[in-house]
C-alpha atoms as a PDB file:
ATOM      1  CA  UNK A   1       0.000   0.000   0.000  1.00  0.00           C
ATOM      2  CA  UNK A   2       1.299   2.911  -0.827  1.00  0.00           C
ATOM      3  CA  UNK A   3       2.093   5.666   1.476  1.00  0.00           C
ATOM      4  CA  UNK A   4       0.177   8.818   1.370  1.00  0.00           C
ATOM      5  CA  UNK A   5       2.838  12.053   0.367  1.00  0.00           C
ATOM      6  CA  UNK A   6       1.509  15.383   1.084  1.00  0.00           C
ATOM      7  CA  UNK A   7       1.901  17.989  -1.720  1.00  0.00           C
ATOM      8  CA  UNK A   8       3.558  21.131  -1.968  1.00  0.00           C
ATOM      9  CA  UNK A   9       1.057  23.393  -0.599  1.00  0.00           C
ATOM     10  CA  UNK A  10      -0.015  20.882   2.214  1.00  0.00           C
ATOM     11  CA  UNK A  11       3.575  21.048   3.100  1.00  0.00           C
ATOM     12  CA  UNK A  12       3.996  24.812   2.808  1.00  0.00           C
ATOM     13  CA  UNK A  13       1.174  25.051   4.945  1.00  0.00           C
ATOM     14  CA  UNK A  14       2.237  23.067   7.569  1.00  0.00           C
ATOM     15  CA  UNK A  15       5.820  24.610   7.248  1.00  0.00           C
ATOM     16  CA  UNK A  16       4.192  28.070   8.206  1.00  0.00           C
ATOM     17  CA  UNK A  17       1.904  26.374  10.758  1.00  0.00           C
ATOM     18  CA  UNK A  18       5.736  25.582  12.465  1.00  0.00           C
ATOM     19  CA  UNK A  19       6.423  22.229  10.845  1.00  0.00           C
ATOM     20  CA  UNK A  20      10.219  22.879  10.157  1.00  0.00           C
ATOM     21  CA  UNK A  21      10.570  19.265   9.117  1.00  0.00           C
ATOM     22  CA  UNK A  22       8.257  20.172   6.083  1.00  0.00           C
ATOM     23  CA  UNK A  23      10.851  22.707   4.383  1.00  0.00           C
ATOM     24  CA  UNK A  24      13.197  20.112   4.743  1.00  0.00           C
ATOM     25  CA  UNK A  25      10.748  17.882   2.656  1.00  0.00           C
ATOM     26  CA  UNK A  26      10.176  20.605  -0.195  1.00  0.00           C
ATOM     27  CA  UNK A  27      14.057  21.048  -0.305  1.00  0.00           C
ATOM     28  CA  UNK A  28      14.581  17.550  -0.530  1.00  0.00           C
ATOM     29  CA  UNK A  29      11.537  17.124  -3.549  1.00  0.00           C
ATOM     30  CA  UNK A  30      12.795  20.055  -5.987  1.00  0.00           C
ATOM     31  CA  UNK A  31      16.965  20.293  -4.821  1.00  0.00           C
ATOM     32  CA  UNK A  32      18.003  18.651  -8.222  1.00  0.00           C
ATOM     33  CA  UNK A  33      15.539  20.486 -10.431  1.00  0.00           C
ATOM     34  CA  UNK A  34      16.690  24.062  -8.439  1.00  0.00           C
ATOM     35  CA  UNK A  35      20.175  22.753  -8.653  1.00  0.00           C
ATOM     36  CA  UNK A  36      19.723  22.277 -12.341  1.00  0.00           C
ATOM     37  CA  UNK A  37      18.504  25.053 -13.434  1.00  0.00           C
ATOM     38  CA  UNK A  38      20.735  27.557 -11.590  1.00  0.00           C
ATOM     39  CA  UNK A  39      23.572  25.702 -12.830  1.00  0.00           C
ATOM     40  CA  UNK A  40      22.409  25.892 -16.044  1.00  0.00           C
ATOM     41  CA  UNK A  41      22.760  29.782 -15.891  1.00  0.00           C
ATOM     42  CA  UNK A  42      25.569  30.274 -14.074  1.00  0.00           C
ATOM     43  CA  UNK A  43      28.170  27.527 -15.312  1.00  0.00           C
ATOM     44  CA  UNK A  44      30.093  27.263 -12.000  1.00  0.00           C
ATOM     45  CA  UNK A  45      29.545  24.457  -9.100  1.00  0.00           C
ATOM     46  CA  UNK A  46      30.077  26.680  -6.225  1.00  0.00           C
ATOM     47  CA  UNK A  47      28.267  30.177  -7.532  1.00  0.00           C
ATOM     48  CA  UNK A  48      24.989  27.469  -8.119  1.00  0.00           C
ATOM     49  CA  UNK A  49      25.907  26.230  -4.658  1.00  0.00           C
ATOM     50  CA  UNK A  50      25.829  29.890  -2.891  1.00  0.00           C
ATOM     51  CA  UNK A  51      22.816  30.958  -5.278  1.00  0.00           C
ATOM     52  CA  UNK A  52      20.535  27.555  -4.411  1.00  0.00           C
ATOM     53  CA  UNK A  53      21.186  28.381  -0.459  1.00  0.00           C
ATOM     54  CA  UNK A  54      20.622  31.774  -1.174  1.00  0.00           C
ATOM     55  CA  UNK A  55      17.483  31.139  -2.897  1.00  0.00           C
ATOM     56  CA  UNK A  56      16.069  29.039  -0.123  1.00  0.00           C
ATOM     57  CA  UNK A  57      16.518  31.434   2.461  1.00  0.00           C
ATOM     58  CA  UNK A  58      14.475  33.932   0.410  1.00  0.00           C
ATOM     59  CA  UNK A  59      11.381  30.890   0.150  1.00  0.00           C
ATOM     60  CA  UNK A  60      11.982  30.615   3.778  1.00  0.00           C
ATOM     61  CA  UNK A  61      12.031  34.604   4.586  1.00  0.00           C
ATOM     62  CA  UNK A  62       8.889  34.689   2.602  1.00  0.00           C
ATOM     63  CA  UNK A  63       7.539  32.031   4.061  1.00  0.00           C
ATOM     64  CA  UNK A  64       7.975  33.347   7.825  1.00  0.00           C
ATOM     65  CA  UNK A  65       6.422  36.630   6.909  1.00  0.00           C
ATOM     66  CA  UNK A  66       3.362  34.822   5.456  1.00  0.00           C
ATOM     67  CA  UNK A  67       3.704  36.892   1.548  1.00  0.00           C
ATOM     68  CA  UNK A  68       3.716  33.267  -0.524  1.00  0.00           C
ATOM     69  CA  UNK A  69       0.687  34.111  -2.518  1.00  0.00           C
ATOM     70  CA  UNK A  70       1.323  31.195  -5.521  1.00  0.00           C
ATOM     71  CA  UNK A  71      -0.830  28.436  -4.379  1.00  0.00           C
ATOM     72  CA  UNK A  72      -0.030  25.361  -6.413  1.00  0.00           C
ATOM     73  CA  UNK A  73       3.099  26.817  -7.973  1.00  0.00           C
ATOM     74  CA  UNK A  74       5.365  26.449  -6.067  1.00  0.00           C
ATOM     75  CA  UNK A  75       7.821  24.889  -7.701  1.00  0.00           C
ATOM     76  CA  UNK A  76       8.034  27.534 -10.496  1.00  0.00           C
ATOM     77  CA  UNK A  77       7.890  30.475  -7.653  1.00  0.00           C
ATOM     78  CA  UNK A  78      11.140  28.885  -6.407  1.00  0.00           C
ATOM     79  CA  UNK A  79      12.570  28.697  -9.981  1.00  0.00           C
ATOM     80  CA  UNK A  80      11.709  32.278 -10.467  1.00  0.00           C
ATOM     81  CA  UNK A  81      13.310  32.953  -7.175  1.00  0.00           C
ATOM     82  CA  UNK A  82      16.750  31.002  -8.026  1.00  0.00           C
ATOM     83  CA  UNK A  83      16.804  32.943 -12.093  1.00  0.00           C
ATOM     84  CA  UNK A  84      16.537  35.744 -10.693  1.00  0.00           C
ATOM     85  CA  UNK A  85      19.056  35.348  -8.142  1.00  0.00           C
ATOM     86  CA  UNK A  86      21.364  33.863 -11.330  1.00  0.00           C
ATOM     87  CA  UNK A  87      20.432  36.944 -13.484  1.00  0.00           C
ATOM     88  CA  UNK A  88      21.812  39.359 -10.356  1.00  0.00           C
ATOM     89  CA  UNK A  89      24.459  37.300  -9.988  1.00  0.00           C
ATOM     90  CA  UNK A  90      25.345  37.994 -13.864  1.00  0.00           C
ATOM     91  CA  UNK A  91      24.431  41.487 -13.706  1.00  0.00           C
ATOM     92  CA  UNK A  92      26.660  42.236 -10.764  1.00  0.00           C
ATOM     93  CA  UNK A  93      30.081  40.545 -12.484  1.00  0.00           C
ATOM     94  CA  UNK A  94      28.968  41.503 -15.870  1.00  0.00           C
ATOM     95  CA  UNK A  95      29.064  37.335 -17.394  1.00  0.00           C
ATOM     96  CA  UNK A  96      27.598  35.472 -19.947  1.00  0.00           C
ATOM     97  CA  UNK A  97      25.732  32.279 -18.664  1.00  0.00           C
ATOM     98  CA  UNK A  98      26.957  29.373 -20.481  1.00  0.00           C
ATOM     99  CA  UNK A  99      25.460  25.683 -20.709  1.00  0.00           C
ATOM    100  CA  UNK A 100      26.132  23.466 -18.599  1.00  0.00           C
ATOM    101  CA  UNK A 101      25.270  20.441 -16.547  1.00  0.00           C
ATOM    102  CA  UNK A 102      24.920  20.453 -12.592  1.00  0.00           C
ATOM    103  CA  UNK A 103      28.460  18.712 -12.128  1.00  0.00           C
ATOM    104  CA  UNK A 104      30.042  21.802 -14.116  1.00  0.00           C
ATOM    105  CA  UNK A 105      30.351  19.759 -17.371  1.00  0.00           C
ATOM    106  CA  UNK A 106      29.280  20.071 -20.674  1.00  0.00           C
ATOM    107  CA  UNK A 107      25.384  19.473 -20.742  1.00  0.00           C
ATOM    108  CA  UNK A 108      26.216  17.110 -23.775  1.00  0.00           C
ATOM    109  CA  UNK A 109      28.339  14.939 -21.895  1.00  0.00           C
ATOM    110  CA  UNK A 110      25.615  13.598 -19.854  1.00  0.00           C
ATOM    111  CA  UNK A 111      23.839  12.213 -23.328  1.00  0.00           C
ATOM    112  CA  UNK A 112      23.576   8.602 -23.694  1.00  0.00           C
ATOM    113  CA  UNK A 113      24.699   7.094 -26.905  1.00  0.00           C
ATOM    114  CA  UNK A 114      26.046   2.995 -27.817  1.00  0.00           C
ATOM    115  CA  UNK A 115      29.375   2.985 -27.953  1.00  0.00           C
ATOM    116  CA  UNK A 116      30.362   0.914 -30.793  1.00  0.00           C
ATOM    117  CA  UNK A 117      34.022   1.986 -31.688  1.00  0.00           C
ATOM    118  CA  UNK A 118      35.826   4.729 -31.582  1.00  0.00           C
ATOM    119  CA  UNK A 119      35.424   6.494 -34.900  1.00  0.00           C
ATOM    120  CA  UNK A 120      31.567   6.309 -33.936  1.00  0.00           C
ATOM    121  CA  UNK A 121      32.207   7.641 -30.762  1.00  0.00           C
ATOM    122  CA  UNK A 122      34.191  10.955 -32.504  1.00  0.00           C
ATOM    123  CA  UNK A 123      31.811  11.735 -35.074  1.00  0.00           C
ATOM    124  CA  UNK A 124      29.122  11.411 -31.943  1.00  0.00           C
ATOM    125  CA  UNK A 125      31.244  13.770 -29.852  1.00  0.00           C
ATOM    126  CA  UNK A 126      31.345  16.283 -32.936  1.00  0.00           C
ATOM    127  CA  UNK A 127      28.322  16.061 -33.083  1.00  0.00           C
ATOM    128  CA  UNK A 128      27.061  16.983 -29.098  1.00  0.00           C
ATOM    129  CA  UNK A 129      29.687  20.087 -29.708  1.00  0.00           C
ATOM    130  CA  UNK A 130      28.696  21.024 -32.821  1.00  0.00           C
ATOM    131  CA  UNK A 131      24.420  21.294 -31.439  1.00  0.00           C
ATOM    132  CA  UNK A 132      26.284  23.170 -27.664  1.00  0.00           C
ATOM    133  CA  UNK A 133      27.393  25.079 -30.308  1.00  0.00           C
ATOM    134  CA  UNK A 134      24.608  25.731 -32.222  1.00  0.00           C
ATOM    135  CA  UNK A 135      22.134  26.083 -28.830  1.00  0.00           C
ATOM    136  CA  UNK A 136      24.822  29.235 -27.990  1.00  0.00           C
ATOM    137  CA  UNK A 137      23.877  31.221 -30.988  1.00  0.00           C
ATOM    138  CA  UNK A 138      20.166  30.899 -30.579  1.00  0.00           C
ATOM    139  CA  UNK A 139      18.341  33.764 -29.041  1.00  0.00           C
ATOM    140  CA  UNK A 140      18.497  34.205 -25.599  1.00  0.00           C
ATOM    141  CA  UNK A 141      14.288  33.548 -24.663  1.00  0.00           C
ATOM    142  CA  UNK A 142      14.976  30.636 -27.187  1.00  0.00           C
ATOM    143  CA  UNK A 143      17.679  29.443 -25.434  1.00  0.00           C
ATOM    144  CA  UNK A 144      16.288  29.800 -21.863  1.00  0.00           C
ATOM    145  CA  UNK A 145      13.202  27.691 -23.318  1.00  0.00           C
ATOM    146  CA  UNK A 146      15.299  24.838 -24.492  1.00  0.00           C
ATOM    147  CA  UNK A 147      17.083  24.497 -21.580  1.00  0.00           C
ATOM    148  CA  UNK A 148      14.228  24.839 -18.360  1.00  0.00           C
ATOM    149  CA  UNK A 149      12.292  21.948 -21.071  1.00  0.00           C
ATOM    150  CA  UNK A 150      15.096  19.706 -22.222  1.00  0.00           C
ATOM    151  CA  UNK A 151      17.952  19.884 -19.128  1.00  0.00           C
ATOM    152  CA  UNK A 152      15.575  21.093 -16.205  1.00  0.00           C
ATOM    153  CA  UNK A 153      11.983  18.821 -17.514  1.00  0.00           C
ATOM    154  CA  UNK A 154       9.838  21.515 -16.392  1.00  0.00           C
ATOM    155  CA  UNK A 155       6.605  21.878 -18.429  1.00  0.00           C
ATOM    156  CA  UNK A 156       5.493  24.471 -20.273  1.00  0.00           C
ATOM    157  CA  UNK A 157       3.652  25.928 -17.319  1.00  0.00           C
ATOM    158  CA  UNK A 158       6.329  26.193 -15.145  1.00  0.00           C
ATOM    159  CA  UNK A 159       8.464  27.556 -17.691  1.00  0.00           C
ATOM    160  CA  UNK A 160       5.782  30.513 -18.413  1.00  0.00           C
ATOM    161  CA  UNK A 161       5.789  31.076 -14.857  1.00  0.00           C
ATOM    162  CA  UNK A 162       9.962  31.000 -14.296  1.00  0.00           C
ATOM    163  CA  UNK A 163       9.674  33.302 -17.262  1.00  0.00           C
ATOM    164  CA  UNK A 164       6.960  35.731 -16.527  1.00  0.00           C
ATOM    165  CA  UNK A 165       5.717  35.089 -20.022  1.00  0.00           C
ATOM    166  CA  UNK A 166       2.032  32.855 -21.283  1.00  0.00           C
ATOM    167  CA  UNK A 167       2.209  28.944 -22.066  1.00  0.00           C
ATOM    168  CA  UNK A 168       1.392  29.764 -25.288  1.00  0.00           C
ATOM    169  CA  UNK A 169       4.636  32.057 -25.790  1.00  0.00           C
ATOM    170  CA  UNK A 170       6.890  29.508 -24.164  1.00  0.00           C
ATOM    171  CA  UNK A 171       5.706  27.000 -26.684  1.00  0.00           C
ATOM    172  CA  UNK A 172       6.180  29.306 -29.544  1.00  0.00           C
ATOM    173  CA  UNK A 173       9.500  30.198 -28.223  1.00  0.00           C
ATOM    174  CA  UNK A 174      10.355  26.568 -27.950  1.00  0.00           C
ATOM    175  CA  UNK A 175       9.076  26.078 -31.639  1.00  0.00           C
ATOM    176  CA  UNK A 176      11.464  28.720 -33.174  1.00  0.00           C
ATOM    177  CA  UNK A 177      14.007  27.186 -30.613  1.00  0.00           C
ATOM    178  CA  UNK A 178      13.981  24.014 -32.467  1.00  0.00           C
ATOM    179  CA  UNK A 179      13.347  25.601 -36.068  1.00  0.00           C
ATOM    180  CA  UNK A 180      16.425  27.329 -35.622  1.00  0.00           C
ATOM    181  CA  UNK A 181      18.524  25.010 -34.724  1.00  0.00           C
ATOM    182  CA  UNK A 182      17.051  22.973 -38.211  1.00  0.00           C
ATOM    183  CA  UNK A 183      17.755  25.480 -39.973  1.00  0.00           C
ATOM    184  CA  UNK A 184      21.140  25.941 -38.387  1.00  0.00           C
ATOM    185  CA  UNK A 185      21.977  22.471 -38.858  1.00  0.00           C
ATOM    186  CA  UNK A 186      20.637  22.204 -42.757  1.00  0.00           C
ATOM    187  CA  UNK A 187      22.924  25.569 -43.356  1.00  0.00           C
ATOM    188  CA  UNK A 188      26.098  23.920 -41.967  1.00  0.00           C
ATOM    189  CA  UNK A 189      25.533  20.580 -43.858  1.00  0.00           C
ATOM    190  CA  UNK A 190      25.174  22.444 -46.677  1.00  0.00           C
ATOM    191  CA  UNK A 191      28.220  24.375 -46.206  1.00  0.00           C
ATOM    192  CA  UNK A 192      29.814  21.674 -45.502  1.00  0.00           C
ATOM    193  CA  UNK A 193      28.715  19.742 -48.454  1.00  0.00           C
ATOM    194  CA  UNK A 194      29.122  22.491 -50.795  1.00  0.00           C
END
């Protein structure tokens, strides 16, 4: 029989009610997703590291002075929360954000593929830094898309919300996401062909 889990506003509620053990439980649920996604941004282990703590203390500050007003989004309020913190953190030191995966290495390294031999292994490795390369030259909202759907597997509902923008402009920024990178790819076989 399975055991009854409580969901994220039962636990928030409870949290604020003076259930500290329930935090724990919501940090626990979404760490890797957070993780992910600030990582994703920032391209550095301990920066993500400082940024996740940083934004759970703000979830917990907001928490404590009773302002959490996004019942049954929580997850994507803590997303926001984390961007945002990754955007100041890129505003303040003046970086690009880069792709990458949540152990600091090349999101395409994580990317399963048979190993067969080795020449099949190089013309699969060109190929993983050939699309990094192509995902850097899309448009930043593009970009942003592709990553919270593909590397972070929120849905298009939490990405609207971590983007402040409607499901149906996430999906449409998704779709021109992946028609560029067609594009992009047809272009360089061509070139290359040609």
């Amino acid at each position: 029989m399975k055991r009854y889990q409580k969901n994220d506003e039962e636990l928030v509620a409870l949290y604020m009610a003076g259930n500290e053990a329930c935090m724990d439980m919501l940090i626990n649920r979404y760490k890797t997703k957070v993780f992910t996604a600030i990582q994703l941004v920032v391209n550095d282990r301990y920066i993500a590291e400082d940024i996740f703590q940083e934004t759970f203390l703000r979830v917990i500050h907001t928490l404590q002075k009773g302002k959490y007003e996004e019942s049954g989004k929580f997850l994507p309020w803590v997303i926001r929360i984390a961007r945002n913190l990754a955007m100041d953190y890129f505003r303040c030191t003046k970086k690009m954000p880069t792709i990458s995966s949540s152990e600091n290495e090349d999101i395409f390294a994580n990317m399963r593929f048979s190993e067969n031999n080795s020449e099949e292994s190089t013309i699969k490795d060109q190929r993983k830094n050939g699309l990094r390369d192509l995902i850097k030259m899309l448009p930043a909202e593009q970009k942003e898309v592709l990553i919270l759907r593909h590397y972070g597997e929120l849905s298009f509902k939490e990405i609207a919300d971590v983007c402040g923008c409607s499901i149906n402009t996430a999906l449409g920024r998704m779709r021109y996401a992946l028609i560029n990178l067609k594009k992009m790819i047809e272009e360089k076989a061509a070139y290359l062909q040609g």
